[in-house]
N, C-alpha and C. Protein backbone atom coordinates (compact mmCIF):
# COMPACT_ATOMS: atom_id res chain seq x y z
N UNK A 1 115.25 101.56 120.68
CA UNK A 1 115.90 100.67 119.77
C UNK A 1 117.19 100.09 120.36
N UNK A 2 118.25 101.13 121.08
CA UNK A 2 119.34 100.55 121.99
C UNK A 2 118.94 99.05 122.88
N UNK A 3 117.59 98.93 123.15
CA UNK A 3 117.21 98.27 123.94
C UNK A 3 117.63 96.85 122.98
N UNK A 4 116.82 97.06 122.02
CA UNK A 4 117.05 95.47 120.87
C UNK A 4 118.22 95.11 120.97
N UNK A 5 118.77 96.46 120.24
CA UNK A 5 119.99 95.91 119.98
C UNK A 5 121.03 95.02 121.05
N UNK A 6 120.76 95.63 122.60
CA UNK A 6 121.38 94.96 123.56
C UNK A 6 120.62 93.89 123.76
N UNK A 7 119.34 93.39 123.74
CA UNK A 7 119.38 92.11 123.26
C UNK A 7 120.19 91.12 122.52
N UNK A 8 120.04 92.03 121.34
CA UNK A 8 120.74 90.93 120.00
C UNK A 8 122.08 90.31 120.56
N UNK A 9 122.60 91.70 121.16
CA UNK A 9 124.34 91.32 121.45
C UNK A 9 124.17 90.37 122.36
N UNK A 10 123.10 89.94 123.38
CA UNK A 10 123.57 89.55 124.44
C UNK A 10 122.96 88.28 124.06
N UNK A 11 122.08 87.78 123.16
CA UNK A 11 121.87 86.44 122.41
C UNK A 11 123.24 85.97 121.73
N UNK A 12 123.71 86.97 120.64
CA UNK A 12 125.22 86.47 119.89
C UNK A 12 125.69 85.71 121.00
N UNK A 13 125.97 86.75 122.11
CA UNK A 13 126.92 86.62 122.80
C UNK A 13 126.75 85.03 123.61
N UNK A 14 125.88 84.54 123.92
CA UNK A 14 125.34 83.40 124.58
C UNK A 14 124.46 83.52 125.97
N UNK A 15 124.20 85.15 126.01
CA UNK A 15 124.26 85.49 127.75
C UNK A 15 122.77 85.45 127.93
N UNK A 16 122.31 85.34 128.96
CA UNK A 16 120.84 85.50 129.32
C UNK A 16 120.51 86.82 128.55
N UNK A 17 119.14 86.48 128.26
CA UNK A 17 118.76 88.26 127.92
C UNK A 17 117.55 88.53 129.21
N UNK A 18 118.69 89.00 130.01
CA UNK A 18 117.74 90.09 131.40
C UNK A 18 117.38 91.25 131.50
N UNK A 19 116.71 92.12 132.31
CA UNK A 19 116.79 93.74 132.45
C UNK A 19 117.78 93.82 133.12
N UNK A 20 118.83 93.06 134.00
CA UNK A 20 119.75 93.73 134.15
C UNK A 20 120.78 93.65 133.34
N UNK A 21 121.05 92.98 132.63
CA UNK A 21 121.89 92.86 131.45
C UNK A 21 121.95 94.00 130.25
N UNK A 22 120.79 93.76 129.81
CA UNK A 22 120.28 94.73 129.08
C UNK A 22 120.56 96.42 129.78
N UNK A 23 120.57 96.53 131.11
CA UNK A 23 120.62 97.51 131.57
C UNK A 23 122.65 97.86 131.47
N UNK A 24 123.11 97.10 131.64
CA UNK A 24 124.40 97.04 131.93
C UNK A 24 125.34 97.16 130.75
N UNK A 25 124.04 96.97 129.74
CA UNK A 25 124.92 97.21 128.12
C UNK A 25 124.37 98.62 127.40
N UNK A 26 123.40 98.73 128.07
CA UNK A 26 123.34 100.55 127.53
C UNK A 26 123.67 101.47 128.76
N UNK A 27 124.30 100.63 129.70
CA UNK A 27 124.69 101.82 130.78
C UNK A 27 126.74 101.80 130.17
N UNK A 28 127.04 101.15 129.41
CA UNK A 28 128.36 100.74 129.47
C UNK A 28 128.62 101.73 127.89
N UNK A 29 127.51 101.87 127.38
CA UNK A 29 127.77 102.53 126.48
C UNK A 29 127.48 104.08 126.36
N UNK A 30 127.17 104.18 127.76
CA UNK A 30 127.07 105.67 127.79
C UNK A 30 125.50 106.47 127.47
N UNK A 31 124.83 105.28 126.76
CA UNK A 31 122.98 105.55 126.42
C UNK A 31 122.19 105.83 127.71
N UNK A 32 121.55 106.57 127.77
CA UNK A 32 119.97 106.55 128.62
C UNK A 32 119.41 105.81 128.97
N UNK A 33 119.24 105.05 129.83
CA UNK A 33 118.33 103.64 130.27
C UNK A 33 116.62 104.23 130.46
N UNK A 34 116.19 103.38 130.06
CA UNK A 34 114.73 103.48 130.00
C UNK A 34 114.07 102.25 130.79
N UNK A 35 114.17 102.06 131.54
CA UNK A 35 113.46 100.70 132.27
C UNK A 35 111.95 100.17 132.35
N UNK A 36 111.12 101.72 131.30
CA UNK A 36 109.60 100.52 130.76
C UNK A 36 109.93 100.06 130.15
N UNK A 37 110.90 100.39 128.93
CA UNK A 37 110.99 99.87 127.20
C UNK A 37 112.03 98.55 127.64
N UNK A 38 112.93 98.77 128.75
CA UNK A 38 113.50 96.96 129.10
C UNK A 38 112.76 96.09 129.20
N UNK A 39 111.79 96.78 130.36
CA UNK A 39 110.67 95.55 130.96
C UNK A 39 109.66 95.08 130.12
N UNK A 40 109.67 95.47 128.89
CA UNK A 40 108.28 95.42 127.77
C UNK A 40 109.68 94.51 126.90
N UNK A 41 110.11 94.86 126.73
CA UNK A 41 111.11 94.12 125.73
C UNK A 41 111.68 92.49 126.42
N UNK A 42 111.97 92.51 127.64
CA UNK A 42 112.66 91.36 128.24
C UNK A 42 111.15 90.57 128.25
N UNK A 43 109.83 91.25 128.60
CA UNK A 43 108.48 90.18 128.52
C UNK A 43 108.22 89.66 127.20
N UNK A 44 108.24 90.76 125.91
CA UNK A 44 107.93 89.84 125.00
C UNK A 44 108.74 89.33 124.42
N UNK A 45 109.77 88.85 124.52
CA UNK A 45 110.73 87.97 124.33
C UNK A 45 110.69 87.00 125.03
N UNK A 46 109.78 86.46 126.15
CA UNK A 46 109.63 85.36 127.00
C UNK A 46 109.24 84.31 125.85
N UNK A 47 109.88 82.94 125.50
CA UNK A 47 109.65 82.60 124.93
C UNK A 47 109.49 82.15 123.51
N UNK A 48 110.28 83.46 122.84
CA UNK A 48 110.60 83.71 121.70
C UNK A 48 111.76 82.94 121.02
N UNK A 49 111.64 82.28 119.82
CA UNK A 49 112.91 81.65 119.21
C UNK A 49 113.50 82.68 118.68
N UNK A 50 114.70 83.25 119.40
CA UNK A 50 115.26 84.97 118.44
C UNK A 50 115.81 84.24 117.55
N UNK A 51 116.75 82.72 117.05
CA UNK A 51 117.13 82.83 115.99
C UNK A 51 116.12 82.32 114.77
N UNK A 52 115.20 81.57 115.54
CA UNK A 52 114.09 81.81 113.94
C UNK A 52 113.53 82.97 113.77
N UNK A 53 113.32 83.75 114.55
CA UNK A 53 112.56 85.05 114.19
C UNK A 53 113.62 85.93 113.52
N UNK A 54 114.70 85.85 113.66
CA UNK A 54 116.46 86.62 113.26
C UNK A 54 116.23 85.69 111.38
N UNK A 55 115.86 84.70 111.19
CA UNK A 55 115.63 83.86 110.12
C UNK A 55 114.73 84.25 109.30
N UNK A 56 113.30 84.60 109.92
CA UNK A 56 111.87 85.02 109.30
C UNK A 56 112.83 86.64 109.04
N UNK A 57 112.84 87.01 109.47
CA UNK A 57 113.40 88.66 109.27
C UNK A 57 114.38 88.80 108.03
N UNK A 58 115.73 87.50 108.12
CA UNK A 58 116.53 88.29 106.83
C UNK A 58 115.51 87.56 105.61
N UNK A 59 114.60 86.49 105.76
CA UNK A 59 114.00 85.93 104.70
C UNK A 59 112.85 87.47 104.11
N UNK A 60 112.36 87.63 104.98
CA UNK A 60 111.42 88.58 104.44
C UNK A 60 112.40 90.20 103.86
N UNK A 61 113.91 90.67 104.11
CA UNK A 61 114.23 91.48 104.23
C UNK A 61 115.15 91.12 102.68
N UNK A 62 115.24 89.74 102.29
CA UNK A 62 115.35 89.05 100.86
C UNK A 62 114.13 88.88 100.11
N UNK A 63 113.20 89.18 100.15
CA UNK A 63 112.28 88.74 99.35
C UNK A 63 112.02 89.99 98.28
N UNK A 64 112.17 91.68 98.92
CA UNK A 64 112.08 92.68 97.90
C UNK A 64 113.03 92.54 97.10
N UNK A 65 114.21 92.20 97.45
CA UNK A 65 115.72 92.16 96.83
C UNK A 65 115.52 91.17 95.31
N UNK A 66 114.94 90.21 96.00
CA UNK A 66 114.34 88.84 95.06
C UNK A 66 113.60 89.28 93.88
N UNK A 67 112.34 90.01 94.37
CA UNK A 67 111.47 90.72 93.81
C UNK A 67 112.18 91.48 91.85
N UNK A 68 112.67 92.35 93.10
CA UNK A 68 113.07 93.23 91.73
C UNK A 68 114.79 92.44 90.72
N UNK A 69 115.33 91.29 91.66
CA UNK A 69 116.54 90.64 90.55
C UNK A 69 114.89 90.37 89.05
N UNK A 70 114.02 89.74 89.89
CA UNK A 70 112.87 88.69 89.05
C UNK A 70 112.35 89.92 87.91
N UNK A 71 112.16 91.42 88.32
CA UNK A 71 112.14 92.41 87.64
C UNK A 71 112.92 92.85 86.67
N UNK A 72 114.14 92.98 87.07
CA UNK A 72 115.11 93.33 86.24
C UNK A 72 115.01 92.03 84.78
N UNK A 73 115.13 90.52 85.60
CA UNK A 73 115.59 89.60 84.46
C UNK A 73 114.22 89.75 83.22
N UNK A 74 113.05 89.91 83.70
CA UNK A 74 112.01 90.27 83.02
C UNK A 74 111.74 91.42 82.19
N UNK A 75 112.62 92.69 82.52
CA UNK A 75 112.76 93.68 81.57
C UNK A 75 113.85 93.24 80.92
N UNK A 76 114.99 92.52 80.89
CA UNK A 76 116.58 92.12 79.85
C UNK A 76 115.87 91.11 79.08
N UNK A 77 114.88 90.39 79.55
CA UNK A 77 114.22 89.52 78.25
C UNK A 77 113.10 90.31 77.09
N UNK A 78 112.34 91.07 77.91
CA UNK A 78 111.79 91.99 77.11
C UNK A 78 112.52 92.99 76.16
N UNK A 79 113.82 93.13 76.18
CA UNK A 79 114.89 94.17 75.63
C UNK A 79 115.23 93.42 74.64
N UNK A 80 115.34 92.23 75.20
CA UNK A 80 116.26 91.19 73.71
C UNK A 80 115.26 90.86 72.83
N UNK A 81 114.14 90.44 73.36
CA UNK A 81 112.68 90.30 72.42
C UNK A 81 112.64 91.43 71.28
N UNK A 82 112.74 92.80 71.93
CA UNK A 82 112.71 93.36 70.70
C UNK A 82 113.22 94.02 70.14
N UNK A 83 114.57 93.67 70.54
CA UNK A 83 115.95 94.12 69.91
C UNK A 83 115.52 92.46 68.48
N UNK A 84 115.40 91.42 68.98
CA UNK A 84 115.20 90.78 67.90
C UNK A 84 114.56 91.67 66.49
N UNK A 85 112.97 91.54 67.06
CA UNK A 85 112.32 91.82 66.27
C UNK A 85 112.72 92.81 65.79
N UNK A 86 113.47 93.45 65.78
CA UNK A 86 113.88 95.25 65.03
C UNK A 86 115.22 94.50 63.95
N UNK A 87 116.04 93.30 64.57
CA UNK A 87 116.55 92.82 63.92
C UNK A 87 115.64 92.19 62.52
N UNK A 88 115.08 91.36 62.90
CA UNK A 88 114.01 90.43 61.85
C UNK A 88 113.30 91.77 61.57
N UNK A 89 113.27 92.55 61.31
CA UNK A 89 112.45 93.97 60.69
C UNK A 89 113.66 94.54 59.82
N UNK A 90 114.97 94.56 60.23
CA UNK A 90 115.71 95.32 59.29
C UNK A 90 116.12 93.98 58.41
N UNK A 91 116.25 93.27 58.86
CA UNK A 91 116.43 91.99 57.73
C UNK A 91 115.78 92.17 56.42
N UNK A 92 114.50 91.94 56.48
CA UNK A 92 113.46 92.20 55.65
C UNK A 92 113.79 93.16 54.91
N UNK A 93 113.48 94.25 55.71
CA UNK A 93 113.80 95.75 54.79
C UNK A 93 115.06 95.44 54.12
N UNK A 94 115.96 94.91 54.41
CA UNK A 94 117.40 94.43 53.00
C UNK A 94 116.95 94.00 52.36
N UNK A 95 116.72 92.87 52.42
CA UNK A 95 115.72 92.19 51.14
C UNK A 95 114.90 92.98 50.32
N UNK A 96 113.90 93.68 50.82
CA UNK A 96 113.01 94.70 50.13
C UNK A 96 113.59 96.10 49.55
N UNK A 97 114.80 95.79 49.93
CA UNK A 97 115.23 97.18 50.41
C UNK A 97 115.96 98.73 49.45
């Protein structure tokens, strides 16, 4: 995962994303270098738009969030629905009452 992440930084940052780069930012931090998981990581990133895919990611990482606001507002309407009706029920019962 160190590996991504020294990606990410080194996209923010504006810098090529290389294996030696990548190597030079988990050697600077004191991490374990792993040089399959660079070389698998620097290939499939050949090509890759990281900031639309950085885009598809917080969109999909908003959509549960979305989900359950759409949940919540759907149980506070269901609450007032029959908080009514208990209203229009004790109404009555005065009248009858």
């Amino acid at each position: 995962m160190i590996e991504v992440y020294s990606a990410l930084v080194l996209h923010a940052a504006g810098k090529e994303i290389t294996e030696e780069n990548i190597k030079k930012i988990i050697e600077a931090v004191g991490a374990q270098v792993d040089e399959t998981k660079i070389k698998a990581l620097v290939a499939s990133l050949q090509g890759v738009d990281i900031d639309k895919a950085l885009e598809e990611a917080a969109f999909v990482a908003a959509a549960p969030a979305e989900a359950k606001e759409e949940k919540k507002e759907e149980e506070k309407e269901e609450e007032e629905r029959a908080k009514k009706e208990e209203e229009a029920v004790a109404g009555l019962g005065a009248l009858f009452g």
